[in-house]
C-alpha atoms as a PDB file:
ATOM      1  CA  UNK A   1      99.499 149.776 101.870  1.00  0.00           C
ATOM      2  CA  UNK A   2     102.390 152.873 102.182  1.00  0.00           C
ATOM      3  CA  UNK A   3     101.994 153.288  98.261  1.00  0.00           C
ATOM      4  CA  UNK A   4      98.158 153.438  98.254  1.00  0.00           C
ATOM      5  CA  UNK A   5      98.312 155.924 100.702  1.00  0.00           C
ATOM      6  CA  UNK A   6     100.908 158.138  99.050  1.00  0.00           C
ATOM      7  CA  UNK A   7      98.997 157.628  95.607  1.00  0.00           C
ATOM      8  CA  UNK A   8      95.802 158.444  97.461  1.00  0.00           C
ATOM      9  CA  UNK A   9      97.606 161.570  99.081  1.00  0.00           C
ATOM     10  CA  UNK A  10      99.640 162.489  95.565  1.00  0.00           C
ATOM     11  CA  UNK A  11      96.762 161.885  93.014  1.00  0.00           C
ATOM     12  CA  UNK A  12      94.644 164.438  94.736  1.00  0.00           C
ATOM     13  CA  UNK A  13      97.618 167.082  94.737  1.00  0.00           C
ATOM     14  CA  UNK A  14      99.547 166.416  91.434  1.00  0.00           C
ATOM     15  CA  UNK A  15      97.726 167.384  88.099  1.00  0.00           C
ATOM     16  CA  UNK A  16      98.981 166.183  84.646  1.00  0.00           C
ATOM     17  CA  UNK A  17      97.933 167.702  81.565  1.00  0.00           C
ATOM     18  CA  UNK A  18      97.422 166.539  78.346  1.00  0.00           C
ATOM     19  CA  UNK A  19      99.549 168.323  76.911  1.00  0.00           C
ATOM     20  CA  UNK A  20     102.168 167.457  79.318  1.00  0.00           C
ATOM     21  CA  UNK A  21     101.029 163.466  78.899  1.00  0.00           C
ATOM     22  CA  UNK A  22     101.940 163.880  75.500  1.00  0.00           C
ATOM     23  CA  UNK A  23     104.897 165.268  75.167  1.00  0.00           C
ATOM     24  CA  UNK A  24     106.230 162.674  78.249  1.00  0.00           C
ATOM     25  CA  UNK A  25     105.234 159.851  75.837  1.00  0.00           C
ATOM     26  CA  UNK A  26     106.652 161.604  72.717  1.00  0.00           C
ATOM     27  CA  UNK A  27     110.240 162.347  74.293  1.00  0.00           C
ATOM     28  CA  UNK A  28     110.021 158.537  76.111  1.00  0.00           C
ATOM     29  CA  UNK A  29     108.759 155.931  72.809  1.00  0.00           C
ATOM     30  CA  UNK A  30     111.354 153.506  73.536  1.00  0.00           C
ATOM     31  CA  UNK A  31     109.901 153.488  77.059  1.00  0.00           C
ATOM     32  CA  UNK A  32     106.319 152.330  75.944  1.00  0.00           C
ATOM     33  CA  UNK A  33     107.536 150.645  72.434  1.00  0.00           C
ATOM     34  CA  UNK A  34     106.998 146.180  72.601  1.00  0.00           C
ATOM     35  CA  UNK A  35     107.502 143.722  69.805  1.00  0.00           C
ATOM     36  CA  UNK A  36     105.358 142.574  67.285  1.00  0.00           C
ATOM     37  CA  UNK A  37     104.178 138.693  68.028  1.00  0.00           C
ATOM     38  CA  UNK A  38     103.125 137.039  64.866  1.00  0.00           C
ATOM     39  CA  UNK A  39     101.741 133.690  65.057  1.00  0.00           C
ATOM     40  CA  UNK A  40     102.334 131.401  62.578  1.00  0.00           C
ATOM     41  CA  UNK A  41     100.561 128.248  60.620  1.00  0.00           C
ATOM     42  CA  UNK A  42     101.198 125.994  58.222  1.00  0.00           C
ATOM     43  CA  UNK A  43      99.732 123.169  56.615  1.00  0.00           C
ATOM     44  CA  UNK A  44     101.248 119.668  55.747  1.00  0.00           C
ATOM     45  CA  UNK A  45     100.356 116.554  54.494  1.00  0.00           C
ATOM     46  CA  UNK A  46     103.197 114.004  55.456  1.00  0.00           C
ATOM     47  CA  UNK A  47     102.719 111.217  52.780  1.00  0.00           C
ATOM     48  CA  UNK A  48     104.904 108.299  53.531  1.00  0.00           C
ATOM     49  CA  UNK A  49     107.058 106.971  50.511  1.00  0.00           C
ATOM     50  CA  UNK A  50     106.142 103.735  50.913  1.00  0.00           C
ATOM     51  CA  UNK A  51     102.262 104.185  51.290  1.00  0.00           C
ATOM     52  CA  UNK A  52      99.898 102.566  48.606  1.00  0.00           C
ATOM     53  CA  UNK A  53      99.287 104.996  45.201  1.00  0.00           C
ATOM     54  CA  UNK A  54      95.520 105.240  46.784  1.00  0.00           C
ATOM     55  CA  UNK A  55      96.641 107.190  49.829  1.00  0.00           C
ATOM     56  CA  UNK A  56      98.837 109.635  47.811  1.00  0.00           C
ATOM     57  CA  UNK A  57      95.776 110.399  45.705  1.00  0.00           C
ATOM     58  CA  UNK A  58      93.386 111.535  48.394  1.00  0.00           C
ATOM     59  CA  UNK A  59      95.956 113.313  50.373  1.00  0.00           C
ATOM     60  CA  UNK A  60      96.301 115.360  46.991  1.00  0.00           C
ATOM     61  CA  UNK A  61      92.846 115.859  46.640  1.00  0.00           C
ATOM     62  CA  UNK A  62      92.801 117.191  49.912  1.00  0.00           C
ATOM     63  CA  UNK A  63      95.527 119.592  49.441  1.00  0.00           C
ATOM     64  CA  UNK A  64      93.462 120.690  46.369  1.00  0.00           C
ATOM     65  CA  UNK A  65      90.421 121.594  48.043  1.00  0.00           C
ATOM     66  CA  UNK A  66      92.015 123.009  50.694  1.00  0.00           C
ATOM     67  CA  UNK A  67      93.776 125.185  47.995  1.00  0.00           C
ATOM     68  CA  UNK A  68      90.110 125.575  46.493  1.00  0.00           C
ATOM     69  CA  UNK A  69      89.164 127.208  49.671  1.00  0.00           C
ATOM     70  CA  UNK A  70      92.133 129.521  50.655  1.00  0.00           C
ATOM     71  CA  UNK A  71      91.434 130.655  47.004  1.00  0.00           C
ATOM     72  CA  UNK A  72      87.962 131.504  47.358  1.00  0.00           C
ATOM     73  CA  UNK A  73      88.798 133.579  50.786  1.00  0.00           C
ATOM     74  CA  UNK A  74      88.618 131.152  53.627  1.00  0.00           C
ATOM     75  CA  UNK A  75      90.364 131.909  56.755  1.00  0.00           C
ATOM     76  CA  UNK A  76      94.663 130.145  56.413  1.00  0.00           C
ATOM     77  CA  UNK A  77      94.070 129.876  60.246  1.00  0.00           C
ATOM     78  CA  UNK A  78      91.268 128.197  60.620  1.00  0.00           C
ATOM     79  CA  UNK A  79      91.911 125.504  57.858  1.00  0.00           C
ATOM     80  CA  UNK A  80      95.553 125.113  59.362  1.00  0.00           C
ATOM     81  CA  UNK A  81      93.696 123.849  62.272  1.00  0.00           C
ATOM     82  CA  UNK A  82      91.374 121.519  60.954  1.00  0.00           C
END
């Protein structure tokens, strides 16, 4: 409640310029400066040693049309979570 009232009080008194906005955030970056965030995907077919030649085949032809499509511009992302 205090700091509403003092804002209240102080915002109509105090006036910042542009200018003056500026050159705060020019001569304070680090102040106002966050890390990137990248988020990451993968794909990955997980074909078991012992499974049956049959198996191995259509996970491959999978991987191939998935290829087909990130080739012919379709979104990593979205086939990473299909």
């Amino acid at each position: 409640m205090t700091s509403k009232v003092i804002r209240f009080e102080m915002g109509n008194r105090i006036k910042v310029s542009d200018r003056e906005m500026f050159h705060y955030y020019k001569n304070h970056q680090k102040e106002f400066w966050t890390p990137g965030k990248f988020f990451v995907s993968h794909i990955l077919f997980i074909v078991d040693p012992k499974s049956a030649d049959k198996e191995r085949r259509l996970k491959e032809l999978k991987a191939r049309e998935i290829l087909r499509r990130l080739r012919a511009g379709q979104d990593f992302a979205e086939l990473a979570r299909k």
